[in-house]
Protein backbone atom coordinates (compact mmCIF):
# COMPACT_ATOMS: atom_id res chain seq x y z
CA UNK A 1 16.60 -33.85 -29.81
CA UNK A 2 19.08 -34.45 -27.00
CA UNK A 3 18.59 -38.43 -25.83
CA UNK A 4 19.75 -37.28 -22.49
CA UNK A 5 17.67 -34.70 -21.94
CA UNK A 6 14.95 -36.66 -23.05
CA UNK A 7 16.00 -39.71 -20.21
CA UNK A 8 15.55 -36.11 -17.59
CA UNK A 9 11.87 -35.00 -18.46
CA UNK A 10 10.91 -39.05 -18.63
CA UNK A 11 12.51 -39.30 -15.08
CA UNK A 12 10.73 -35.53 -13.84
CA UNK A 13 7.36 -36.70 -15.24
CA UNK A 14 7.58 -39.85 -12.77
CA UNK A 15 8.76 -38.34 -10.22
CA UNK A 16 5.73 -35.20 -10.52
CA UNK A 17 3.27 -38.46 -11.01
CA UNK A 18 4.75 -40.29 -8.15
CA UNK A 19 4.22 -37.31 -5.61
CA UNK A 20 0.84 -36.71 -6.95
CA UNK A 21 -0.65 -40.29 -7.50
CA UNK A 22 1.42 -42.90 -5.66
CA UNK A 23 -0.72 -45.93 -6.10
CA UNK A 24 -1.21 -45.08 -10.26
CA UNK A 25 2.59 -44.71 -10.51
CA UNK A 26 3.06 -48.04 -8.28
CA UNK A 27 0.35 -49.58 -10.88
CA UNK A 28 2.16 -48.95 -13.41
CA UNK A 29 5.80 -49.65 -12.81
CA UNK A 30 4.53 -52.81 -11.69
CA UNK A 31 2.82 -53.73 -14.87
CA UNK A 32 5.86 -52.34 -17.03
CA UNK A 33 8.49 -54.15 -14.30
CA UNK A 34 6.43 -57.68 -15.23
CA UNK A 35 5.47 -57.01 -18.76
CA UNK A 36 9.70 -56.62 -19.60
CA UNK A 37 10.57 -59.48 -17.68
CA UNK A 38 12.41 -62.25 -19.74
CA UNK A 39 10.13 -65.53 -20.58
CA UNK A 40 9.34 -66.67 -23.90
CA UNK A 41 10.97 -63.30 -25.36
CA UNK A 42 14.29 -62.22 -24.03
CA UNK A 43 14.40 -58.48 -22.29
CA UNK A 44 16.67 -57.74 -25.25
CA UNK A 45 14.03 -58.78 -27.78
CA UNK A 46 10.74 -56.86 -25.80
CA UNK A 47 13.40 -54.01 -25.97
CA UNK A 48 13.41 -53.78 -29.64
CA UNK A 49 9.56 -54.12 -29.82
CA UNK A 50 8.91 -51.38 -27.83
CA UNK A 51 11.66 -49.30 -29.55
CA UNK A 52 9.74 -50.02 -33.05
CA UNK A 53 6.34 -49.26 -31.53
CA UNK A 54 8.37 -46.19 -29.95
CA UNK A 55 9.16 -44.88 -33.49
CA UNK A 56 5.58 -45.68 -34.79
CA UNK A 57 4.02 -43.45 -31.81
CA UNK A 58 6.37 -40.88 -32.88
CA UNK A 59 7.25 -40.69 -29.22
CA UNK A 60 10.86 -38.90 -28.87
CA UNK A 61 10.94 -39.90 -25.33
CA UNK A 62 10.40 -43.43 -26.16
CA UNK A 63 12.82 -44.20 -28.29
CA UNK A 64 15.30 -42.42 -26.08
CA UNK A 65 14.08 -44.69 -23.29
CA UNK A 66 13.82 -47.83 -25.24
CA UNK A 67 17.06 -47.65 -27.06
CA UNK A 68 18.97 -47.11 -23.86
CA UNK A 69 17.06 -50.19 -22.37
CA UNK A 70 18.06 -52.23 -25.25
CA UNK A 71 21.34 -51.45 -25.53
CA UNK A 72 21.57 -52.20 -21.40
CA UNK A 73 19.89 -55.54 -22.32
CA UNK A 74 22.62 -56.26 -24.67
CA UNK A 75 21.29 -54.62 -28.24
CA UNK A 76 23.97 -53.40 -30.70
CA UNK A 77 23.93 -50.50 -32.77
CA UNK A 78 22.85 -53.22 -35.98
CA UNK A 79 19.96 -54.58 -34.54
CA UNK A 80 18.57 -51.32 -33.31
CA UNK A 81 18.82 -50.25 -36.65
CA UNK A 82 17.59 -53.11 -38.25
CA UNK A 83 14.62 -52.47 -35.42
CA UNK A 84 14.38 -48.92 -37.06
CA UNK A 85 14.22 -50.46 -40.92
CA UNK A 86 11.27 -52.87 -39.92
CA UNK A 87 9.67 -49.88 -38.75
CA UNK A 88 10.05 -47.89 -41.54
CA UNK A 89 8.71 -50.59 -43.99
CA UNK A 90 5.55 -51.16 -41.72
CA UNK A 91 4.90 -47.28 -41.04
CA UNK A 92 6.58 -45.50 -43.81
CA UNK A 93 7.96 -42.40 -44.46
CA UNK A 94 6.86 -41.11 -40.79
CA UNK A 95 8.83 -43.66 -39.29
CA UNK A 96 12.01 -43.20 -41.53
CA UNK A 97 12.07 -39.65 -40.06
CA UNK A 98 11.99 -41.14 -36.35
CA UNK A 99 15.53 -42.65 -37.68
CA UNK A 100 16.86 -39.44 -36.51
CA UNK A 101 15.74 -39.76 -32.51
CA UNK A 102 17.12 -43.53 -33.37
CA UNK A 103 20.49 -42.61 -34.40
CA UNK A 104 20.91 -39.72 -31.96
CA UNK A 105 20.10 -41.83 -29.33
CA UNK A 106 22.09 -44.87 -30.50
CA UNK A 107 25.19 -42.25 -30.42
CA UNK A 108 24.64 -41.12 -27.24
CA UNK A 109 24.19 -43.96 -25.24
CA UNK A 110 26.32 -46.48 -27.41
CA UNK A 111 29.03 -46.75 -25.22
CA UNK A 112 31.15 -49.29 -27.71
């Protein structure tokens, strides 16, 4: 799995969706643009909920998304894997295989 790559078909999907659906796309960037906002959780910390339920999904594109997003927010490389360890002991051996799109991810985009 190439993280980048990954970040390009998330991007072309939108865009496709955009041009053929405006007002579902506008939906639901608005519902994802006000769902992340800080408040009682930080961005960081919605960041590394959706990056678990990313791995739990099984969703390569996810976690590619949602470890970028964290690290942006501020996430180091230990608490995104600590993220990917809480997985694994709520979803198993599954999720301990998802490690992989984790750690790729975390070395591609980990710019420290």
């Amino acid at each position: 799995m190439d993280p980048e790559k990954k970040m390009e078909e998330i991007s072309r999907v939108m865009q496709e969706a955009t041009k053929d659906n405006k007002e579902f796309m506008k939906s639901f960037m608005s519902l994802m643009q006000n769902t992340m906002m800080p408040g009682s959780l930080s961005l960081k910390n919605k960041e590394l909920i959706a990056l678990a339920l990313s791995m739990a999904a099984r969703c390569e594109w996810c976690i590619s998304y949602h470890v970028k997003s964290a690290l942006d927010a501020g996430a180091t490389k230990k608490e995104l894997m600590e993220t990917g360890y809480v997985t694994v002991l709520m979803y198993g051996s599954q999720a301990l295989m998802e490690m992989n799109s984790l750690i790729d991810a975390i070395e591609k985009f980990d710019k420290k």
